[in-house]
N, C-alpha and C. Protein backbone atom coordinates (compact mmCIF):
# COMPACT_ATOMS: atom_id res chain seq x y z
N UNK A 1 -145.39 -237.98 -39.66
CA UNK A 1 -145.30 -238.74 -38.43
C UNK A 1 -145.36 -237.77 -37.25
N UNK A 2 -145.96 -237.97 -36.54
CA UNK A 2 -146.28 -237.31 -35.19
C UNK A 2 -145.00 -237.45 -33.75
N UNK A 3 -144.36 -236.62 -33.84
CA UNK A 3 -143.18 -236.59 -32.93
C UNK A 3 -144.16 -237.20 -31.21
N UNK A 4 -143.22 -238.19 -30.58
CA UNK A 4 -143.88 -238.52 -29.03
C UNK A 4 -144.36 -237.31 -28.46
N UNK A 5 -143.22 -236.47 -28.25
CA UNK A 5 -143.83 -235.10 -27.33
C UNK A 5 -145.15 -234.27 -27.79
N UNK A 6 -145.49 -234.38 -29.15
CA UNK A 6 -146.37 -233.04 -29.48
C UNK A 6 -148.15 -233.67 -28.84
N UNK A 7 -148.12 -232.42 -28.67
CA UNK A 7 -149.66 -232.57 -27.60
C UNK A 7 -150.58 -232.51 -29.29
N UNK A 8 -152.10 -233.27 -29.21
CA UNK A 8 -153.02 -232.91 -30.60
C UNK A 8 -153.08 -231.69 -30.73
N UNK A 9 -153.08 -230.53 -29.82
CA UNK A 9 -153.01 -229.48 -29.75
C UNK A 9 -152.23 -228.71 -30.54
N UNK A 10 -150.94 -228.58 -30.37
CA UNK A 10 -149.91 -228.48 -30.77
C UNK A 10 -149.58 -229.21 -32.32
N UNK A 11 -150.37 -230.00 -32.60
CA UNK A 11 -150.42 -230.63 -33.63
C UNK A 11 -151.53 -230.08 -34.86
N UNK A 12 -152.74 -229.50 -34.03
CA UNK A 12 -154.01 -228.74 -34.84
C UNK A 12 -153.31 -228.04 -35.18
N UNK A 13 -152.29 -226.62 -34.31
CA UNK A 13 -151.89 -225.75 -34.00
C UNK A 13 -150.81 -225.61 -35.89
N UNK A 14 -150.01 -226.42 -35.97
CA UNK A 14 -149.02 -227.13 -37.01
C UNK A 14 -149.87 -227.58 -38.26
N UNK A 15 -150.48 -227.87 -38.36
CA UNK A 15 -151.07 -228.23 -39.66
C UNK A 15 -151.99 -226.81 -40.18
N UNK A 16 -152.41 -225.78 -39.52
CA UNK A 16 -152.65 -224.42 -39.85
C UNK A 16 -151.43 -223.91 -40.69
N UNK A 17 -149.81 -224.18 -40.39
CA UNK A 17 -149.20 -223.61 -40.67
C UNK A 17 -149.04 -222.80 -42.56
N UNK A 18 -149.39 -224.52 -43.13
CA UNK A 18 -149.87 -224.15 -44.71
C UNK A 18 -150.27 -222.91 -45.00
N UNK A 19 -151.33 -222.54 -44.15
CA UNK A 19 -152.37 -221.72 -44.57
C UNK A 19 -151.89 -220.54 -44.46
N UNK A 20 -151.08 -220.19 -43.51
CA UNK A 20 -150.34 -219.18 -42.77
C UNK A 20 -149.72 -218.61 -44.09
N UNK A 21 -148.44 -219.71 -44.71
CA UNK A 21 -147.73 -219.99 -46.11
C UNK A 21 -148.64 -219.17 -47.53
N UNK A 22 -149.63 -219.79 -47.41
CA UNK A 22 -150.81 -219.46 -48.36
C UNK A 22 -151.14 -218.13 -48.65
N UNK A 23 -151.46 -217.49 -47.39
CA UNK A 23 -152.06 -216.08 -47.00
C UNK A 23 -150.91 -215.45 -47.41
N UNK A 24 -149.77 -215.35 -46.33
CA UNK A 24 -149.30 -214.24 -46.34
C UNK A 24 -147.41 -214.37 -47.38
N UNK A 25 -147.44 -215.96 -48.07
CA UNK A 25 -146.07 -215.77 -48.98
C UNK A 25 -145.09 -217.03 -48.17
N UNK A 26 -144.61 -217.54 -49.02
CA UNK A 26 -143.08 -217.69 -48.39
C UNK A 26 -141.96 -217.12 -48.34
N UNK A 27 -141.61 -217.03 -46.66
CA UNK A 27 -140.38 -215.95 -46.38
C UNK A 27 -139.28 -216.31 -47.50
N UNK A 28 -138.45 -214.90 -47.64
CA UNK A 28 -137.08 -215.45 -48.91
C UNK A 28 -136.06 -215.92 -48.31
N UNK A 29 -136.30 -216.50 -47.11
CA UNK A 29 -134.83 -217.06 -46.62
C UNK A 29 -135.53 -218.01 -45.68
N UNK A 30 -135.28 -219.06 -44.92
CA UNK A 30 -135.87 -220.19 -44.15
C UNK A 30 -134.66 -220.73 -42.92
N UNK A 31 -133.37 -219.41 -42.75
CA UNK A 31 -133.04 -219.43 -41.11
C UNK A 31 -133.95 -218.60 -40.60
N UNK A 32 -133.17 -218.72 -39.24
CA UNK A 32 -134.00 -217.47 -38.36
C UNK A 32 -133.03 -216.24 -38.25
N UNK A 33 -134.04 -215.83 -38.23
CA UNK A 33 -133.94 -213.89 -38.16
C UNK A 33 -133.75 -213.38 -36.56
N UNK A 34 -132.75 -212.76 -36.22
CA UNK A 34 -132.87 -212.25 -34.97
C UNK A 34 -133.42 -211.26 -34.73
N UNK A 35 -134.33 -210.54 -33.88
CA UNK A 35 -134.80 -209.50 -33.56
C UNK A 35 -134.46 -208.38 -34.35
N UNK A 36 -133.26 -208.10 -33.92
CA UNK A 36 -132.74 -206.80 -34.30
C UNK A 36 -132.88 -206.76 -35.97
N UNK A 37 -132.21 -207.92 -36.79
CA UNK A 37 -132.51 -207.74 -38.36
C UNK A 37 -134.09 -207.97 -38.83
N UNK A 38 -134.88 -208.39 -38.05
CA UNK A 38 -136.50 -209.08 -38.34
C UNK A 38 -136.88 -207.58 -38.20
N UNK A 39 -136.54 -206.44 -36.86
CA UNK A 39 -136.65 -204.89 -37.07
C UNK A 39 -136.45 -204.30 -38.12
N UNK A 40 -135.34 -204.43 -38.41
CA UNK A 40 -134.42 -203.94 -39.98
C UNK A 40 -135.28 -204.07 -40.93
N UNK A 41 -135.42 -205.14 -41.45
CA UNK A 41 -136.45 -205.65 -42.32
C UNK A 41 -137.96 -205.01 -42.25
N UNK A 42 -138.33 -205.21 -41.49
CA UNK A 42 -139.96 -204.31 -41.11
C UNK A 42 -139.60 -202.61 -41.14
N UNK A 43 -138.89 -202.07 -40.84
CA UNK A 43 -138.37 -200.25 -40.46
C UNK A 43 -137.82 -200.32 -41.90
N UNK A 44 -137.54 -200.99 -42.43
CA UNK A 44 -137.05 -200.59 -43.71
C UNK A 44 -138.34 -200.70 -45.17
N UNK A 45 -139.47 -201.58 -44.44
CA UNK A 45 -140.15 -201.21 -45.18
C UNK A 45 -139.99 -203.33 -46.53
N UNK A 46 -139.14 -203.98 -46.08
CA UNK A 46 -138.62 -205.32 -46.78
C UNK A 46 -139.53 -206.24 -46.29
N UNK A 47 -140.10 -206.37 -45.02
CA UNK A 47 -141.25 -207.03 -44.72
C UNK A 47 -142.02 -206.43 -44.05
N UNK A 48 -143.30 -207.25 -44.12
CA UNK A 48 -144.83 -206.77 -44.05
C UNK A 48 -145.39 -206.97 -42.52
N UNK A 49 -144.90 -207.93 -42.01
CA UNK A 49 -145.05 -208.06 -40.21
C UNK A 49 -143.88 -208.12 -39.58
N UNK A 50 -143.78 -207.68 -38.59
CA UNK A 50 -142.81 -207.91 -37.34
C UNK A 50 -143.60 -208.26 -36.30
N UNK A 51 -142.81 -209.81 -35.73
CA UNK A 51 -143.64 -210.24 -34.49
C UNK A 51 -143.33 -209.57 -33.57
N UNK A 52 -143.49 -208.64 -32.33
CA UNK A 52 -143.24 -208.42 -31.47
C UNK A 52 -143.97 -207.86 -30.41
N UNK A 53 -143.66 -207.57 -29.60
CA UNK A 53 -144.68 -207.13 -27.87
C UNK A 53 -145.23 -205.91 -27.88
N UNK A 54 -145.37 -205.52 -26.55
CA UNK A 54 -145.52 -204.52 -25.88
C UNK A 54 -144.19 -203.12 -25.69
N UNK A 55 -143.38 -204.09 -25.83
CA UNK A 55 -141.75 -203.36 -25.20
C UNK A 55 -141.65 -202.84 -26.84
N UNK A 56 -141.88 -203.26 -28.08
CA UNK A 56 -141.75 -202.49 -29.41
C UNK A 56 -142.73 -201.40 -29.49
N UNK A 57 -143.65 -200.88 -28.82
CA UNK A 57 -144.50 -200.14 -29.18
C UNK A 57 -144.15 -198.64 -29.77
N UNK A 58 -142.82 -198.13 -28.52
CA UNK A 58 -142.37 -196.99 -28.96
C UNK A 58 -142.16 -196.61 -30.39
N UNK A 59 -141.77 -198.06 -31.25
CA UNK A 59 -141.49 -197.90 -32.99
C UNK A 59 -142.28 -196.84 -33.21
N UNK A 60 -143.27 -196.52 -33.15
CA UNK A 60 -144.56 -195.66 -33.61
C UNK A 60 -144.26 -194.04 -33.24
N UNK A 61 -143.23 -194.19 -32.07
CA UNK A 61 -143.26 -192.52 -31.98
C UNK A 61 -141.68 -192.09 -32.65
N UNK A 62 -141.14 -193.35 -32.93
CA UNK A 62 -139.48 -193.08 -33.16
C UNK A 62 -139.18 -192.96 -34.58
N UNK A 63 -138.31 -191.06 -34.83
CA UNK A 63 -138.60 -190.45 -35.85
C UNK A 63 -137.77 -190.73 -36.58
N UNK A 64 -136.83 -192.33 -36.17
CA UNK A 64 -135.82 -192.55 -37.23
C UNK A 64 -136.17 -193.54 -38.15
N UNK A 65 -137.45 -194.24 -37.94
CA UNK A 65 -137.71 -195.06 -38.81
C UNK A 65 -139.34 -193.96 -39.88
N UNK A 66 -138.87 -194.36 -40.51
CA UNK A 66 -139.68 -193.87 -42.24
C UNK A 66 -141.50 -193.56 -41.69
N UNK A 67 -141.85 -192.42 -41.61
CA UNK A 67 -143.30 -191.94 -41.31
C UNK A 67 -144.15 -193.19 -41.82
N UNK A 68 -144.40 -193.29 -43.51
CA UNK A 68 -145.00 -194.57 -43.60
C UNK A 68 -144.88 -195.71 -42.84
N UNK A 69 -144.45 -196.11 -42.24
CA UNK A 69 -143.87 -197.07 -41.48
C UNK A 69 -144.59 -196.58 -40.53
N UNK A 70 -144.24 -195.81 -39.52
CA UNK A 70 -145.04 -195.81 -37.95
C UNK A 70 -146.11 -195.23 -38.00
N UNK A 71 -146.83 -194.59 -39.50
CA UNK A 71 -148.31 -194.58 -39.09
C UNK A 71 -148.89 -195.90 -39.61
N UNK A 72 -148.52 -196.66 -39.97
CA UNK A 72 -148.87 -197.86 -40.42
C UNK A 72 -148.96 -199.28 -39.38
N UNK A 73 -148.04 -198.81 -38.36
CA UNK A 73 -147.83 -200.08 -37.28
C UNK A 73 -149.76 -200.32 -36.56
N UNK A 74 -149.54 -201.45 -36.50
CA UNK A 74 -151.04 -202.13 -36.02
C UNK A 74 -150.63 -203.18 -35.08
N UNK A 75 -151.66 -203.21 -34.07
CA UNK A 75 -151.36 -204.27 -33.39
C UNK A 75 -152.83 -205.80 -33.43
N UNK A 76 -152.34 -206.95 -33.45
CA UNK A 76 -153.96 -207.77 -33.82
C UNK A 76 -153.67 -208.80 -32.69
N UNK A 77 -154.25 -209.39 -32.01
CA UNK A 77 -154.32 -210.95 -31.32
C UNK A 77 -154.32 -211.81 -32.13
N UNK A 78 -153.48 -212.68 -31.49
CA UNK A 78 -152.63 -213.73 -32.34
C UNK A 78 -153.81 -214.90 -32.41
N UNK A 79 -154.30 -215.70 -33.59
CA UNK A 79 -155.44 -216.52 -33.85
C UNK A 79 -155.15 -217.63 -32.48
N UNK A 80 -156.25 -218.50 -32.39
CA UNK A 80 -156.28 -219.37 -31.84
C UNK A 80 -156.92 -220.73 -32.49
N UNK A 81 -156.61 -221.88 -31.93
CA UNK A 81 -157.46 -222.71 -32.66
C UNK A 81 -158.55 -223.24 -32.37
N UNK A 82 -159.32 -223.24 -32.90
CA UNK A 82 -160.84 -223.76 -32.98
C UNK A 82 -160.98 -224.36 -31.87
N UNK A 83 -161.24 -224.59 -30.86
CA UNK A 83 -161.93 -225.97 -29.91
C UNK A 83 -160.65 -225.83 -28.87
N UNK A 84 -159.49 -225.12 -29.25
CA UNK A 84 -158.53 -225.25 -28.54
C UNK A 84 -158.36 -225.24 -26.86
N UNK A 85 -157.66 -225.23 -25.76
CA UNK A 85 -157.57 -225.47 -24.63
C UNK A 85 -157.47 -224.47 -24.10
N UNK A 86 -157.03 -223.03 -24.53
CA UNK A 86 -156.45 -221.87 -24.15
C UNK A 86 -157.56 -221.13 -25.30
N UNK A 87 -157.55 -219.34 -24.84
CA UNK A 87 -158.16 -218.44 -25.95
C UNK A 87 -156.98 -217.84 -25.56
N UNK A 88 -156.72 -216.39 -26.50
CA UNK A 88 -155.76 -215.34 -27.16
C UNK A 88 -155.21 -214.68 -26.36
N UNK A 89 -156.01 -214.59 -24.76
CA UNK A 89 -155.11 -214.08 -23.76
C UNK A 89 -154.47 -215.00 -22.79
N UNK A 90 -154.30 -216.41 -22.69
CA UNK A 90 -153.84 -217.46 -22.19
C UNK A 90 -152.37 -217.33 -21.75
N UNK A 91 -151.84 -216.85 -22.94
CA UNK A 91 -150.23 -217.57 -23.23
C UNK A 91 -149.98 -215.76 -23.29
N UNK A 92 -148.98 -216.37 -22.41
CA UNK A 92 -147.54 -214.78 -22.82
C UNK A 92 -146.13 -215.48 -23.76
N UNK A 93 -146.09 -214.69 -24.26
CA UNK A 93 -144.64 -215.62 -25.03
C UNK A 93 -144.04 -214.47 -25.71
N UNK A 94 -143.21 -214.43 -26.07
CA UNK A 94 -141.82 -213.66 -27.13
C UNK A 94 -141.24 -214.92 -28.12
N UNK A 95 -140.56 -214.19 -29.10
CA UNK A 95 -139.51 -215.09 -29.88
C UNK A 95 -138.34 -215.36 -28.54
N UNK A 96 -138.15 -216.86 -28.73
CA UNK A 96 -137.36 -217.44 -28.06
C UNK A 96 -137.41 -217.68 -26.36
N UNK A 97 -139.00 -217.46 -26.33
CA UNK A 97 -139.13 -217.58 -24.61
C UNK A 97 -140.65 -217.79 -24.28
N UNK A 98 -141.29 -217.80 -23.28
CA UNK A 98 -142.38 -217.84 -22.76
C UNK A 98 -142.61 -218.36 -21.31
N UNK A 99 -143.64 -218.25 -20.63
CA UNK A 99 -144.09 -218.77 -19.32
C UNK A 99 -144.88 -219.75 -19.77
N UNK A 100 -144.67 -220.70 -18.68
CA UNK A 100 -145.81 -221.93 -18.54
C UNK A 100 -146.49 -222.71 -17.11
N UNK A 101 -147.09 -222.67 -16.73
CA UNK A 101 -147.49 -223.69 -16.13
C UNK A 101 -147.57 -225.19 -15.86
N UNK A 102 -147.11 -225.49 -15.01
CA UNK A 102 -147.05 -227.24 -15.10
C UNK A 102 -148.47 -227.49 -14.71
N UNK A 103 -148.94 -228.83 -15.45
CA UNK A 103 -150.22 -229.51 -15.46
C UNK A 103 -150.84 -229.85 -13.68
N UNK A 104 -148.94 -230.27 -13.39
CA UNK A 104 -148.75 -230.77 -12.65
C UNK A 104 -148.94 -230.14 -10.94
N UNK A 105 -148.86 -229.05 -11.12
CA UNK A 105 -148.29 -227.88 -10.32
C UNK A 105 -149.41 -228.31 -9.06
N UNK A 106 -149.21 -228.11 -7.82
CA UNK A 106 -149.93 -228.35 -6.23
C UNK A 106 -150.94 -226.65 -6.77
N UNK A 107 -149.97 -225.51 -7.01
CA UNK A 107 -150.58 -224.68 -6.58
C UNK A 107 -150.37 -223.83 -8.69
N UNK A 108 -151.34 -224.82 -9.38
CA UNK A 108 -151.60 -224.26 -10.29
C UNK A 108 -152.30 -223.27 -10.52
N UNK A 109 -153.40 -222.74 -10.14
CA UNK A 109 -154.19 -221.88 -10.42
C UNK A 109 -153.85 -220.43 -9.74
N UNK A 110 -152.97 -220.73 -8.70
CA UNK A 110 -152.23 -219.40 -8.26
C UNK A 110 -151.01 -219.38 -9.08
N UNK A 111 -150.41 -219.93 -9.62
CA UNK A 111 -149.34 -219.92 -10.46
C UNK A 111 -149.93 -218.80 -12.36
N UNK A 112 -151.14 -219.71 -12.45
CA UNK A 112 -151.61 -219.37 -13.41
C UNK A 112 -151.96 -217.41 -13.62
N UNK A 113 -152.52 -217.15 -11.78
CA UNK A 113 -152.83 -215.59 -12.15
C UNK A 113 -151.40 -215.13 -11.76
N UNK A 114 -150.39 -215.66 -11.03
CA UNK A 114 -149.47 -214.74 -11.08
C UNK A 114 -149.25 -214.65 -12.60
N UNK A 115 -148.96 -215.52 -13.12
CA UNK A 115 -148.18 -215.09 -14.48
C UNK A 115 -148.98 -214.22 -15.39
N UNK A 116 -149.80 -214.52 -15.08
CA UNK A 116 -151.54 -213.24 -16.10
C UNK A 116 -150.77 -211.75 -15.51
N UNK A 117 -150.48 -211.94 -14.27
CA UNK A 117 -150.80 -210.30 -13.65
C UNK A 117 -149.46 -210.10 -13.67
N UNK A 118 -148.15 -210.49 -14.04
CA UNK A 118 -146.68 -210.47 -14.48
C UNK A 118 -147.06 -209.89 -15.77
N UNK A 119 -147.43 -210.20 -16.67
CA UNK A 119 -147.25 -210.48 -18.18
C UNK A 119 -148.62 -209.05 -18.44
């Protein structure tokens, strides 16, 4: 059943998720992970991705986590969906946050490059 709020978008976006499942495993636990242990987990070498930014990059020069490990860090653009409304540089976001734009906004399109040239 299709929740009122979810845009089709957001809904293409959700039915990828399987595949996601498929590819890369199901996680061994199904709370959420906070930053700091989702780190733990990746620096220790227990999982295979860590989502994170720009502000994690240093991992790569920092000699306390395991050499394999920081010559190994990669960075990729996050997929998009097919036909979708936005491409890969659209959206800024983190775990547990992001910028948006209202549809609505008088002065959307200046709203839109501030947040490009913020982010």
């Amino acid at each position: 059943m299709k929740a009122k709020w979810m845009s089709a978008a957001l809904a293409a976006a959700m039915e990828g998720m399987p595949d996601v499942v498929s590819i890369w495993g199901q996680p061994s636990f199904l709370s959420e992970v906070l930053d700091a242990g989702a780190m733990n987990l990746f620096t220790n070498g227990q999982d295979a991705m860590f989502y994170m930014g720009r502000w994690e990059a240093s991992m790569a020069l920092n000699e306390d986590i395991p050499e394999e490990i920081r010559t190994n860090i990669r960075v990729f653009t996050m997929p998009v969906v097919e036909g979708g409304a936005v491409s890969a540089t659209d959206i800024a976001a983190w775990n547990g946050g992001g910028y948006g734009v209202s549809a609505n906004s008088e002065l959307k399109e200046e709203a839109i490059k501030l947040t490009r040239c913020a982010t």
